[in-house]
C-alpha atoms as a PDB file:
ATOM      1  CA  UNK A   1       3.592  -4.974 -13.823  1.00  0.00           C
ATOM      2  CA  UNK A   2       6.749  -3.067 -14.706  1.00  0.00           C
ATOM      3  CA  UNK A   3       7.150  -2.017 -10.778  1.00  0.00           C
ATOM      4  CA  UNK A   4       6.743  -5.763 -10.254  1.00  0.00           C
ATOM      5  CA  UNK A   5       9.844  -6.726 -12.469  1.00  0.00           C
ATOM      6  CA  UNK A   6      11.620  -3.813 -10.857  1.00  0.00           C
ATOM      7  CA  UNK A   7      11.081  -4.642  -7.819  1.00  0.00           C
ATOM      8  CA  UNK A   8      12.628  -8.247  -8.433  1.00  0.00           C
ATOM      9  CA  UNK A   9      15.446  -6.966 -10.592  1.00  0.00           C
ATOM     10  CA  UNK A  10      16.433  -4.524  -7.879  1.00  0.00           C
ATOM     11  CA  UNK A  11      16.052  -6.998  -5.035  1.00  0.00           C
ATOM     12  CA  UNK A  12      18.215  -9.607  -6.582  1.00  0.00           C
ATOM     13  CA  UNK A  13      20.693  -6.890  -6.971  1.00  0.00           C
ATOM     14  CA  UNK A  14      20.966  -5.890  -3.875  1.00  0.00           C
ATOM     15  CA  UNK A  15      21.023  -9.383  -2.331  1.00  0.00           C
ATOM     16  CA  UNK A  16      23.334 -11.176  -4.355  1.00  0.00           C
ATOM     17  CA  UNK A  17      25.622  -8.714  -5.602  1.00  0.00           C
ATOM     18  CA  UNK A  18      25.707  -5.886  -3.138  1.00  0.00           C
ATOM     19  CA  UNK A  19      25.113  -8.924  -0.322  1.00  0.00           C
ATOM     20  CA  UNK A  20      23.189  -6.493   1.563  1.00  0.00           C
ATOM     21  CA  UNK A  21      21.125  -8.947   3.404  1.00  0.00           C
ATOM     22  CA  UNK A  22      22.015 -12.844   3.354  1.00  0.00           C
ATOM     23  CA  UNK A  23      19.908 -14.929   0.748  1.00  0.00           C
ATOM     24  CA  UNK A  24      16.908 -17.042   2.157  1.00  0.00           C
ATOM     25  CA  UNK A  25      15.487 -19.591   0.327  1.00  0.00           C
ATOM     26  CA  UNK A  26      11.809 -20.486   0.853  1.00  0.00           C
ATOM     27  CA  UNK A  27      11.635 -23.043   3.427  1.00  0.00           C
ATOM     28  CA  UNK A  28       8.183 -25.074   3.795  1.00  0.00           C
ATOM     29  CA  UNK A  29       5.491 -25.576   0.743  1.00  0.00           C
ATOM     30  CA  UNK A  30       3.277 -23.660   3.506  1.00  0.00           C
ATOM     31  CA  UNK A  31       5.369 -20.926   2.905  1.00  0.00           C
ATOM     32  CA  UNK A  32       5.737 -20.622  -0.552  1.00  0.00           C
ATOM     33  CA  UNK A  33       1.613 -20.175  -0.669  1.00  0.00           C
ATOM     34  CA  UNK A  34       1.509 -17.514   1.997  1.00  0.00           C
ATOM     35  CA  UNK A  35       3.739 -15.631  -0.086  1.00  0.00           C
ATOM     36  CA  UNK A  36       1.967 -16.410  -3.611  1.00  0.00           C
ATOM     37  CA  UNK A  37      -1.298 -15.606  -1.580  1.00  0.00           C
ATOM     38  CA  UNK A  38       0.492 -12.174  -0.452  1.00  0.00           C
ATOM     39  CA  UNK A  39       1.174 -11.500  -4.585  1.00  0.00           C
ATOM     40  CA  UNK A  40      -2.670 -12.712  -5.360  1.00  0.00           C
ATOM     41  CA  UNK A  41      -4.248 -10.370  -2.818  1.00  0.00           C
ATOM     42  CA  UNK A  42      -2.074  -7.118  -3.752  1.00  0.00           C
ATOM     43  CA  UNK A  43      -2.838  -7.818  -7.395  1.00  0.00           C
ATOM     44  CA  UNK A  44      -6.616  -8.013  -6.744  1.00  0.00           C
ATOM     45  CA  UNK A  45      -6.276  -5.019  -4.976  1.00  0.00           C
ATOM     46  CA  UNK A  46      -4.762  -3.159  -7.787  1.00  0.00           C
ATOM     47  CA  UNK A  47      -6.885  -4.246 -10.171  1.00  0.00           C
ATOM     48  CA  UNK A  48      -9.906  -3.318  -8.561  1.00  0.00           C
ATOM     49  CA  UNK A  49      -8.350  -0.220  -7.231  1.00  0.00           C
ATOM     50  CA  UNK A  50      -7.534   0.888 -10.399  1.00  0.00           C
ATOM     51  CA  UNK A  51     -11.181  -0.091 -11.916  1.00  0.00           C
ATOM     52  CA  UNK A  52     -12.804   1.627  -9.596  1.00  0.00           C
ATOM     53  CA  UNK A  53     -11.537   5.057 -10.646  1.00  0.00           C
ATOM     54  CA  UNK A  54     -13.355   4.178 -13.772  1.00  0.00           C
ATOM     55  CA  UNK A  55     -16.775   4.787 -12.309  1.00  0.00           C
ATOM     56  CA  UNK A  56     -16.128   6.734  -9.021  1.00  0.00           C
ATOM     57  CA  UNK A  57     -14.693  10.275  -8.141  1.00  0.00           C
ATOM     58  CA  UNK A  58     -11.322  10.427  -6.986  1.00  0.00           C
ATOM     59  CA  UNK A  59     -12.809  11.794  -3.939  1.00  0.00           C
ATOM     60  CA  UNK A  60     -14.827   9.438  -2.951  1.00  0.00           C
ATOM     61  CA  UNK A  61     -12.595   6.722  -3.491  1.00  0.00           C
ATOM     62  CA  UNK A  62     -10.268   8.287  -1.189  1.00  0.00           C
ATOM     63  CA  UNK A  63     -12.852   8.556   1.125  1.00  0.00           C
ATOM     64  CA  UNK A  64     -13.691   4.661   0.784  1.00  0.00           C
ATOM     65  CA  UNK A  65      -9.961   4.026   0.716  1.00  0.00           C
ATOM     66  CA  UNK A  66      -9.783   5.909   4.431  1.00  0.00           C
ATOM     67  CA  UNK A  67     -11.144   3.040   5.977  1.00  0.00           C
ATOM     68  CA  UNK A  68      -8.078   0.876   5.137  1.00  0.00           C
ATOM     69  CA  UNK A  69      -6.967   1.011   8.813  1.00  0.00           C
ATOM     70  CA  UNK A  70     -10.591  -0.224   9.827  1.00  0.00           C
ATOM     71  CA  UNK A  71      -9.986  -3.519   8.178  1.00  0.00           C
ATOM     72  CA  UNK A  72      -6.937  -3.924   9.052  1.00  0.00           C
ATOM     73  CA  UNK A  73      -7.738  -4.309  12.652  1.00  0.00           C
ATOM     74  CA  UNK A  74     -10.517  -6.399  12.184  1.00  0.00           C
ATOM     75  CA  UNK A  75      -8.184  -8.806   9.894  1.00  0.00           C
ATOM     76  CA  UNK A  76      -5.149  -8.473  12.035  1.00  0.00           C
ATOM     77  CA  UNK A  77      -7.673  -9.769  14.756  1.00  0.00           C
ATOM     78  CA  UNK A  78      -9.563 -12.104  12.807  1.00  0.00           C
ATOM     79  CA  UNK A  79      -6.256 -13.914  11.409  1.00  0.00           C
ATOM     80  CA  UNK A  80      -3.733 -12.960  14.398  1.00  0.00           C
ATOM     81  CA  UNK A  81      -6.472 -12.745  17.160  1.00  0.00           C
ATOM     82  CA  UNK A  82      -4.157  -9.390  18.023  1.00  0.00           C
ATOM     83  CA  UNK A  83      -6.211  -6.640  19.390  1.00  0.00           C
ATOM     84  CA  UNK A  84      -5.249  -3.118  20.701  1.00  0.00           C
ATOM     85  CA  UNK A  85      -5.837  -0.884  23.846  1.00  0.00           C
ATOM     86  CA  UNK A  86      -9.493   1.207  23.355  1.00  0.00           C
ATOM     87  CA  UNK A  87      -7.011   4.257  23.358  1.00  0.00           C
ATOM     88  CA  UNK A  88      -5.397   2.707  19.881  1.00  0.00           C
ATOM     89  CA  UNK A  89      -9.041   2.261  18.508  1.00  0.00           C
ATOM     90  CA  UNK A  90     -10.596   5.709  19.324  1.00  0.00           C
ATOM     91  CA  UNK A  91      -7.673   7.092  17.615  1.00  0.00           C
ATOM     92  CA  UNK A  92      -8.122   5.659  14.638  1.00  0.00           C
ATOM     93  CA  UNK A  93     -11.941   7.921  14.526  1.00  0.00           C
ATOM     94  CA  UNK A  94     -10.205  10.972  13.436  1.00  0.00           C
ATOM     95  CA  UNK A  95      -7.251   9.431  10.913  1.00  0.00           C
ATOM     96  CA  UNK A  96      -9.968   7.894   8.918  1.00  0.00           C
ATOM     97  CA  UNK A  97     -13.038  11.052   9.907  1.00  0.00           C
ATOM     98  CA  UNK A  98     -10.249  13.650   8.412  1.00  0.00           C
ATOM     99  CA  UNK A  99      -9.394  11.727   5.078  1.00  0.00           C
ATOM    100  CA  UNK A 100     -13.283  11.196   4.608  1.00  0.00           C
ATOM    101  CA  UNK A 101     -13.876  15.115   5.215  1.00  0.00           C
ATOM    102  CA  UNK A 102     -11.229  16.457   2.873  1.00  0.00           C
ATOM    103  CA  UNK A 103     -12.873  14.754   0.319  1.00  0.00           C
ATOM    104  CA  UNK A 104     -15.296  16.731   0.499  1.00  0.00           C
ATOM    105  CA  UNK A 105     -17.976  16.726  -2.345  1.00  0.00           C
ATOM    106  CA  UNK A 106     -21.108  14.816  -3.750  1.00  0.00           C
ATOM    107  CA  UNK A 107     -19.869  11.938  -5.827  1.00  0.00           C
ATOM    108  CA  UNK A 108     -21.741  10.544  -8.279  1.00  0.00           C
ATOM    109  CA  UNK A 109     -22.358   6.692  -6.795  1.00  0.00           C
ATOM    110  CA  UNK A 110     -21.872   3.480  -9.042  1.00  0.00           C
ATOM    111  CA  UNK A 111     -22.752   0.569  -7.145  1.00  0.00           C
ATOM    112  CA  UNK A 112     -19.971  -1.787  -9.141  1.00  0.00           C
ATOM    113  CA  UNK A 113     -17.225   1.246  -8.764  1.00  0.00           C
ATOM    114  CA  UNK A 114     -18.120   1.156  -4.957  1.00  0.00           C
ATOM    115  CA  UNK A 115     -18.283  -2.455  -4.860  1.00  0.00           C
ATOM    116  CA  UNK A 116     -14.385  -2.853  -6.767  1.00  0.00           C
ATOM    117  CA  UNK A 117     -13.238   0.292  -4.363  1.00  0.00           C
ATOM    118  CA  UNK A 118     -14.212  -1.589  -0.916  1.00  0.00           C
ATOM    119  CA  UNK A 119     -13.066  -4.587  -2.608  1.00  0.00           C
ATOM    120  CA  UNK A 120      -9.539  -3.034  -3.120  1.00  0.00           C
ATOM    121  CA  UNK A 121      -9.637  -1.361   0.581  1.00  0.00           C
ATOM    122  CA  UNK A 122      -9.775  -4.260   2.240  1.00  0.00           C
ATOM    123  CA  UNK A 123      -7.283  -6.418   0.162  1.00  0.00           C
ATOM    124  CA  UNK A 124      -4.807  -3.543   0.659  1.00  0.00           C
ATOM    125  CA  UNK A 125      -5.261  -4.289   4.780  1.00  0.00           C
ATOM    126  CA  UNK A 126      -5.765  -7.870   4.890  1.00  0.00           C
ATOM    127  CA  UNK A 127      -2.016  -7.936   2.006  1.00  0.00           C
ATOM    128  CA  UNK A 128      -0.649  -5.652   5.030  1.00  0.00           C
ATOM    129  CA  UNK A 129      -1.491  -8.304   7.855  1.00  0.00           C
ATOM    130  CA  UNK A 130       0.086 -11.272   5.983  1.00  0.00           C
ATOM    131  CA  UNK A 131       2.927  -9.574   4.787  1.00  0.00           C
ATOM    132  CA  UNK A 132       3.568  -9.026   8.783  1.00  0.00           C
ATOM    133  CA  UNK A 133       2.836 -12.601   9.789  1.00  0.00           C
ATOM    134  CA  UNK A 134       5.528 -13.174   6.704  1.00  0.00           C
ATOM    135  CA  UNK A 135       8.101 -10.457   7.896  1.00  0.00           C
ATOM    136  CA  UNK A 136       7.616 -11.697  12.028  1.00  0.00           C
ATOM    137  CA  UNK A 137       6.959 -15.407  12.036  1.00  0.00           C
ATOM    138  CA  UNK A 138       9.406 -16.677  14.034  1.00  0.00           C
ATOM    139  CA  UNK A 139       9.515 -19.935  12.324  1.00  0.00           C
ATOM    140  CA  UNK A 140       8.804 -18.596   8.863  1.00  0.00           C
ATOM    141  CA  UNK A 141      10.335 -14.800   9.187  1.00  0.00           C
ATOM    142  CA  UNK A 142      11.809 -13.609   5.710  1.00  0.00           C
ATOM    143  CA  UNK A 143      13.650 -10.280   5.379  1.00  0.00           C
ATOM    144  CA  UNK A 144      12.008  -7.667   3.982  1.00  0.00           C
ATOM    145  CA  UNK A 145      13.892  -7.708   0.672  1.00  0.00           C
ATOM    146  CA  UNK A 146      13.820 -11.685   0.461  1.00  0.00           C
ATOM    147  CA  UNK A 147       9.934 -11.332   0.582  1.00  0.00           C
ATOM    148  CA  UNK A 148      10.121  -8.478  -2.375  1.00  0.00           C
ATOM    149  CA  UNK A 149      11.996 -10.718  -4.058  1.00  0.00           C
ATOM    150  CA  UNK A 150      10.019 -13.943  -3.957  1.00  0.00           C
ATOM    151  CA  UNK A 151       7.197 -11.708  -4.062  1.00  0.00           C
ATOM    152  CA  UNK A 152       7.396  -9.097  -6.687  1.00  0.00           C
ATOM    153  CA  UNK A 153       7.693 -12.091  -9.943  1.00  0.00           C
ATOM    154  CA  UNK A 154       4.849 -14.116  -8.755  1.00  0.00           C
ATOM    155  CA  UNK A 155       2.860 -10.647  -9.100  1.00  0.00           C
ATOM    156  CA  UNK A 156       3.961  -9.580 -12.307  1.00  0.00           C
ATOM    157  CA  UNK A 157       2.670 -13.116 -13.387  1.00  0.00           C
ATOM    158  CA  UNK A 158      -0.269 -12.626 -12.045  1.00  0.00           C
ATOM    159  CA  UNK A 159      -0.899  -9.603 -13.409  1.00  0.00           C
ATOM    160  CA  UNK A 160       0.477 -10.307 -17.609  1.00  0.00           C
ATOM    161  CA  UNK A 161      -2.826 -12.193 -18.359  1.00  0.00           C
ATOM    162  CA  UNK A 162      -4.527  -8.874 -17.316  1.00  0.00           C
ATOM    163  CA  UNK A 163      -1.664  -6.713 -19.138  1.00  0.00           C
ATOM    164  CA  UNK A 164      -2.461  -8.450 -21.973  1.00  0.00           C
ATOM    165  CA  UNK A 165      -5.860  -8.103 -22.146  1.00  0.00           C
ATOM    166  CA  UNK A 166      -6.301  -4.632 -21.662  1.00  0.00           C
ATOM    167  CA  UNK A 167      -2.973  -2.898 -23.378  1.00  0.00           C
ATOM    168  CA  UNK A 168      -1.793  -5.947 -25.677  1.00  0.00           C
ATOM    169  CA  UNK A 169       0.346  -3.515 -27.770  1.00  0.00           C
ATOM    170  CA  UNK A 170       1.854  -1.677 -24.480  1.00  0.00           C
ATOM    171  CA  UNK A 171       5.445  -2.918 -25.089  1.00  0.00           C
ATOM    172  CA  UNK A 172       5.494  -1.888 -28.792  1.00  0.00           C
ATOM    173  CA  UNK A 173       4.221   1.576 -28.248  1.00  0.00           C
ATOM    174  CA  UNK A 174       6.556   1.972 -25.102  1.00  0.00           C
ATOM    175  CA  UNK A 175       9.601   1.038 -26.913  1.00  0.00           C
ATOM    176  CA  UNK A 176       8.653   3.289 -30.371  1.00  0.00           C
ATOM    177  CA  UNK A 177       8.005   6.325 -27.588  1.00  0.00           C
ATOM    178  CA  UNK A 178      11.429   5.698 -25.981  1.00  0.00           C
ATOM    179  CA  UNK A 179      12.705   5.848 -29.566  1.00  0.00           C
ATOM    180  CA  UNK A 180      11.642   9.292 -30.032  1.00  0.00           C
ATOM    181  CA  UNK A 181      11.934  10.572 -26.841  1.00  0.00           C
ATOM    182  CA  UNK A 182      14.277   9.253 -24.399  1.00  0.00           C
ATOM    183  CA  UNK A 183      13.449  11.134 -21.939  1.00  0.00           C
ATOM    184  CA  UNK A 184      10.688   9.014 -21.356  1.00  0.00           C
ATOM    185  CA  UNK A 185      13.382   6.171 -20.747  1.00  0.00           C
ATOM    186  CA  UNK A 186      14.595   8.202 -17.796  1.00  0.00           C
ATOM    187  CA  UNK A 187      11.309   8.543 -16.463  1.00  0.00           C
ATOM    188  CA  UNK A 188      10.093   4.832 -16.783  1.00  0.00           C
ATOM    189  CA  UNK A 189      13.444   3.459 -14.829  1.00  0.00           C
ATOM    190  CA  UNK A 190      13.014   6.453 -12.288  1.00  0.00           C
ATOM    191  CA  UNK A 191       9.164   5.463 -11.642  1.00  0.00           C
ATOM    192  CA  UNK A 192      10.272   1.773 -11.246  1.00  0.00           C
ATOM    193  CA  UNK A 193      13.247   2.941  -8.740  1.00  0.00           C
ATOM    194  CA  UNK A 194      11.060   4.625  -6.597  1.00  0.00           C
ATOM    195  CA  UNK A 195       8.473   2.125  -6.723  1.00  0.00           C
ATOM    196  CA  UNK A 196      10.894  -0.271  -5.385  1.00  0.00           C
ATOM    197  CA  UNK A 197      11.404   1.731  -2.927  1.00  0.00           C
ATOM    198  CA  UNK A 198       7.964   2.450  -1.587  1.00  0.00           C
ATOM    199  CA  UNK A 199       7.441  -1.757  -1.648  1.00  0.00           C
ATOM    200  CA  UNK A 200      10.756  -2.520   0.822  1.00  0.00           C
ATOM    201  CA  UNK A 201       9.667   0.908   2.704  1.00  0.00           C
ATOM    202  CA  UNK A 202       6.367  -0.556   2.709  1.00  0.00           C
ATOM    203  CA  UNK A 203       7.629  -3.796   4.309  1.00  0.00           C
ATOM    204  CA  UNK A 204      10.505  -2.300   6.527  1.00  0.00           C
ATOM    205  CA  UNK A 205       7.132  -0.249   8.124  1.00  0.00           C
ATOM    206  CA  UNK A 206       5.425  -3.185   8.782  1.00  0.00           C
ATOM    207  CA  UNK A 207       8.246  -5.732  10.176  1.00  0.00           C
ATOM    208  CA  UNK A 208       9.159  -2.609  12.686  1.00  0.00           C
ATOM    209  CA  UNK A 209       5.638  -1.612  13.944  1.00  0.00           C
ATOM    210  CA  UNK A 210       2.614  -3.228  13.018  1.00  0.00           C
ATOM    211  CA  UNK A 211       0.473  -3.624   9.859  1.00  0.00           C
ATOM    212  CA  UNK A 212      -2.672  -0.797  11.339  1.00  0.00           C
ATOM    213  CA  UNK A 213       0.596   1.251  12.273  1.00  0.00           C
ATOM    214  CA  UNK A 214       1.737   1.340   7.986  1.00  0.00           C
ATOM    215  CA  UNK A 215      -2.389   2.242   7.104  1.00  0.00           C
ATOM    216  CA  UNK A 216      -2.168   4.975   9.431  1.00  0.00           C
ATOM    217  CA  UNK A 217       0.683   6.127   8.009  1.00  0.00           C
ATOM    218  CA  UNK A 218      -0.958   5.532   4.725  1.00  0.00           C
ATOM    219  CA  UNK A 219      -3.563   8.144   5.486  1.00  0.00           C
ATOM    220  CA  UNK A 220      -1.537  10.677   6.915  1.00  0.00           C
ATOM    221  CA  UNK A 221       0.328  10.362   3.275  1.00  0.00           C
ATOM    222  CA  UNK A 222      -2.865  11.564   1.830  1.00  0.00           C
ATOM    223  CA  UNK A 223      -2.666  14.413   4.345  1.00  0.00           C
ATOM    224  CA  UNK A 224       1.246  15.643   3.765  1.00  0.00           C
ATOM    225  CA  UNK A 225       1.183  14.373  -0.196  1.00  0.00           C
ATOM    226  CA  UNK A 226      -2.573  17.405  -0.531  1.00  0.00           C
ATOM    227  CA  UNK A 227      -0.383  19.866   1.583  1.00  0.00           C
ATOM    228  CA  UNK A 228       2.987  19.217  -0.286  1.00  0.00           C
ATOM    229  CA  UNK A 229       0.974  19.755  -3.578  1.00  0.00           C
ATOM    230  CA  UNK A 230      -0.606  23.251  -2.719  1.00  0.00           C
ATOM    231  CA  UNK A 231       2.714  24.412  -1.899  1.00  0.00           C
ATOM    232  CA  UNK A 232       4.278  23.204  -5.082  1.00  0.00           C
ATOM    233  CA  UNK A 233       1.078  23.891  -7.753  1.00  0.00           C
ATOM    234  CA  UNK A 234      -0.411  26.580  -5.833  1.00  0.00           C
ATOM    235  CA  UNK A 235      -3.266  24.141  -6.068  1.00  0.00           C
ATOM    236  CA  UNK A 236      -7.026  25.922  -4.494  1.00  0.00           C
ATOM    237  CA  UNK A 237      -7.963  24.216  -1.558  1.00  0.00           C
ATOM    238  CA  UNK A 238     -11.191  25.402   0.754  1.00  0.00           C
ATOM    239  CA  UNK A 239     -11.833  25.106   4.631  1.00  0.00           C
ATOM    240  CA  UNK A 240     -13.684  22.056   4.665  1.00  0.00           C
ATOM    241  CA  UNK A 241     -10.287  20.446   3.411  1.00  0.00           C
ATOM    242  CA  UNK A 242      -7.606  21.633   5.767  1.00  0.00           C
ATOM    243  CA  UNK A 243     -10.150  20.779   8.053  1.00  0.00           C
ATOM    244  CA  UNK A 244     -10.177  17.260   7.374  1.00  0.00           C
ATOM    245  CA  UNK A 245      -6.236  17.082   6.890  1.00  0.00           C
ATOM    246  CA  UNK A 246      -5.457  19.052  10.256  1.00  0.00           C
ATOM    247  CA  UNK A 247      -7.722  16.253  11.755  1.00  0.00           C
ATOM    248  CA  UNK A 248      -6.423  13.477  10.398  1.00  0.00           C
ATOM    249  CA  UNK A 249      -2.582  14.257  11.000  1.00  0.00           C
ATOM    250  CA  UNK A 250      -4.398  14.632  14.809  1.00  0.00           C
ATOM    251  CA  UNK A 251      -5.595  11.165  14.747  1.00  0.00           C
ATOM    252  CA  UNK A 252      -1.714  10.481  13.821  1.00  0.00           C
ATOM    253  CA  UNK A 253      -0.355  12.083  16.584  1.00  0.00           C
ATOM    254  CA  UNK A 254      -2.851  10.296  18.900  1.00  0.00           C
ATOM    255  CA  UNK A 255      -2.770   7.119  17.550  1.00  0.00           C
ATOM    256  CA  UNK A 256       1.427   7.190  17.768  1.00  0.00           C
ATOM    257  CA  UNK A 257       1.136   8.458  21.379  1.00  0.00           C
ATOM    258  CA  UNK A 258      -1.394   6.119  22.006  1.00  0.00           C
ATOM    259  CA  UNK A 259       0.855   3.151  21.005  1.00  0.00           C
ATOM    260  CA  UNK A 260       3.770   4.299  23.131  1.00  0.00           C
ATOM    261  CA  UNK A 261       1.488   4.273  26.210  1.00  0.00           C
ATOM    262  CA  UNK A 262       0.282   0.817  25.499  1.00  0.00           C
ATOM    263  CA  UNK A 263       3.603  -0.825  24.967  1.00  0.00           C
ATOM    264  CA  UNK A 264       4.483   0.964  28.417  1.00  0.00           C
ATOM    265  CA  UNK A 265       1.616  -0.763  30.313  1.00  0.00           C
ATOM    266  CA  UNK A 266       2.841  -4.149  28.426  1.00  0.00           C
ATOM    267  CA  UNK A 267       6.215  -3.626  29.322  1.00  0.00           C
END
């Protein structure tokens, strides 16, 4: 919720006092539910992402969560009827077979944990193919940092009843920490900066290339963030897992070359 109110904080900011990007107000009742349906399906995606790591291995729900580009071409072709060259598809195999091997270990199933964790996989890809419709529509097309903005406080709305419920007393204790420790200021602000960040990023990636191009690069995150942190922690890491990254930043490289070729035979 707090990277919610961030993100509309720093969006408002940047439109109407930095004028970075003209002001657009929403246009069509039609419009205004797309985007509250956008803020409904990336808050049930949270919230089942996050419950899910209650009763599953981190592993394995990274393994469940490799599928993300999956869905998002069926829903990008169920909702868009957009499909891809065979070439685009097959690449895909190793970006998600990579993730899936890295993870390597024997998780302890929980049918509801799975059931939340798919649930949260494929709201991540279908929120990616209507934020794209949002950011592309050429009768309903919203810059990227217009659509945070309308975006992020229908969200954190969304989202207090759940606050609530679960940490009721989360304000209090925040603001008696950042009493004693203010260092914990700096780090709250800095988390929602970034976070702000990663949303218009996260938009920017998909008004530019595609919606399956942003879950791709999703998983080769996974790939470059496991790398980044056995350089950093000296972290142990075992065959099986460089394995799997080394194949899914191939499946990157494929699916980006790929892409070139088919917007070559289009053009």
């Amino acid at each position: 919720m707090l990277h919610m109110l961030s993100c509309a904080a720093y969006s408002l900011f940047a439109i109407k006092w930095l004028e970075i990007v003209p002001f657009q107000q929403i246009q069509s009742r039609r419009q205004f539910f797309k985007i509250l349906a956008l803020s409904a399906i990336f808050c049930l995606s949270v919230v089942c992402g996050n419950t899910s790591l209650r009763y599953l291995p981190v592993s394995f729900n990274q393994a469940i969560g490799a599928t993300t580009p999956f869905f998002t071409a069926i829903f990008a072709f169920v909702i868009t009827c957009k499909t891809e060259s065979p070439q685009v598809y097959f690449a895909l195999v190793p970006v998600v077979l990579g993730i899936v091997l890295a993870s390597n270990s024997e998780p302890l199933f929980h049918l509801f944990g799975f059931l939340m964790c798919v649930t949260s996989t494929a709201g991540r890809a279908l929120k990616s193919v209507v934020q794209g419709l949002l950011l592309t529509s050429d009768s309903e097309k919203l810059h990227s940092m217009n659509l945070l903005l309308y975006m992020a406080p229908m969200a954190a709305m969304i989202l207090l009843p759940f606050t609530l419920y679960v940490e009721g007393n989360v304000l209090a204790v925040t603001i008696e920490k950042g009493r004693r420790d203010g260092f914990i200021v700096f780090l709250l602000v800095a988390n929602a900066t970034v976070a702000y960040l990663v949303n218009l990023t996260n938009f920017l990636v998909t008004k530019h290339t595609s919606a399956l191009t942003l879950q791709v690069l999703g998983n080769a995150k996974a790939a470059v963030a496991a790398i980044v942190s056995v350089l950093i922690f000296k972290n142990p890491v075992n065959v099986m897992g460089m394995t799997g990254f080394a194949i899914t930043v191939m499946g990157v490289v494929l699916y980006s070359e790929a892409r070139k070729r088919a917007k070559t035979t289009a053009h």
